[in-house]
Protein backbone atom coordinates (compact mmCIF):
# COMPACT_ATOMS: atom_id res chain seq x y z
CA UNK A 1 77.36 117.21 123.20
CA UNK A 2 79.57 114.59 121.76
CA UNK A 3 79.65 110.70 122.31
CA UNK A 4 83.19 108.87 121.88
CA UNK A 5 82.24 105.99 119.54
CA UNK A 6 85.57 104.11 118.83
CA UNK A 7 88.61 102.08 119.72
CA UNK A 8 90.08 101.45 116.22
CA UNK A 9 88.43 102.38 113.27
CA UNK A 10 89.00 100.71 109.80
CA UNK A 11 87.97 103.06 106.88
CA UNK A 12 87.70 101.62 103.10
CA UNK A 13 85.75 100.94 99.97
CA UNK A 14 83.74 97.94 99.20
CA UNK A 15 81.56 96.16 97.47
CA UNK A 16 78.15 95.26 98.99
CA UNK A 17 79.09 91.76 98.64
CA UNK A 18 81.85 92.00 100.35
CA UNK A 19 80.40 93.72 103.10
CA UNK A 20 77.52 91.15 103.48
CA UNK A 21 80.36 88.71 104.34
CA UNK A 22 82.43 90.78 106.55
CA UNK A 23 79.18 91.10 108.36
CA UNK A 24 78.95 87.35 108.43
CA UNK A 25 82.36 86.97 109.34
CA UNK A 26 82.48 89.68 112.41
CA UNK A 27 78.67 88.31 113.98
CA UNK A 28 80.52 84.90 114.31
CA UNK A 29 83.30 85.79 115.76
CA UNK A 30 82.43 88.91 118.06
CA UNK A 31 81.08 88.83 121.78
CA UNK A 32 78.02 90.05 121.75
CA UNK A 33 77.89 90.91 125.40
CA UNK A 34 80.64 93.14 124.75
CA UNK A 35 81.70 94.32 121.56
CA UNK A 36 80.25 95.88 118.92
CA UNK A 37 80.99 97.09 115.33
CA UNK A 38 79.27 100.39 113.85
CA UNK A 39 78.95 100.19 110.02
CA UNK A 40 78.67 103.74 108.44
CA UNK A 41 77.23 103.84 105.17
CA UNK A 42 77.03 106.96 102.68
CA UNK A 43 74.35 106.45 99.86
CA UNK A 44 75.45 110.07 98.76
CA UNK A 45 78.61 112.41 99.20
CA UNK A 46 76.29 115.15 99.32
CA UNK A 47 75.77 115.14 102.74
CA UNK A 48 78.64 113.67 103.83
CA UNK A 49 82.21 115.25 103.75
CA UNK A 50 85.56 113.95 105.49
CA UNK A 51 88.31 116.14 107.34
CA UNK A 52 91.75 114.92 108.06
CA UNK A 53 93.85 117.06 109.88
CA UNK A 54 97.67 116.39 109.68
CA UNK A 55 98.74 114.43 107.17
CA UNK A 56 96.45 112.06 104.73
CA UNK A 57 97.46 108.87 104.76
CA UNK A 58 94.82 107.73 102.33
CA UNK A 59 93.05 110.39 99.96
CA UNK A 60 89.72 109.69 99.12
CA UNK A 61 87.57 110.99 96.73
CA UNK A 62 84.38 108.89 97.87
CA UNK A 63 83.67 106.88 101.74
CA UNK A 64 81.97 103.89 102.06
């Protein structure tokens, strides 16, 4: 069974800073009553792994 999950998706490295503000940033200014935001996190890239099929716009050796 799959579940579709996303409109746009934004995929990048940052700090944990950085992310602490973008939260800040995205619970001001989204509607609560209808969007939401999905933050995937990978402590390890042991059990995590990344497929692109076509061509890779952005090769990444790590995901956060």
């Amino acid at each position: 069974m799959s579940t579709w999950v996303q409109n746009s998706v934004f995929e990048g490295d940052i700090t944990e800073a950085n992310l602490k503000k973008l939260q800040m940033e995205l619970n001001r200014i989204i509607k609560k009553e209808a969007d939401s935001v999905i933050i995937y996190k990978f402590n390890s890239l042991k059990y995590s792994s990344r497929e692109v099929m076509g061509l890779d716009k952005n090769p990444q050796n790590s995901i956060i």
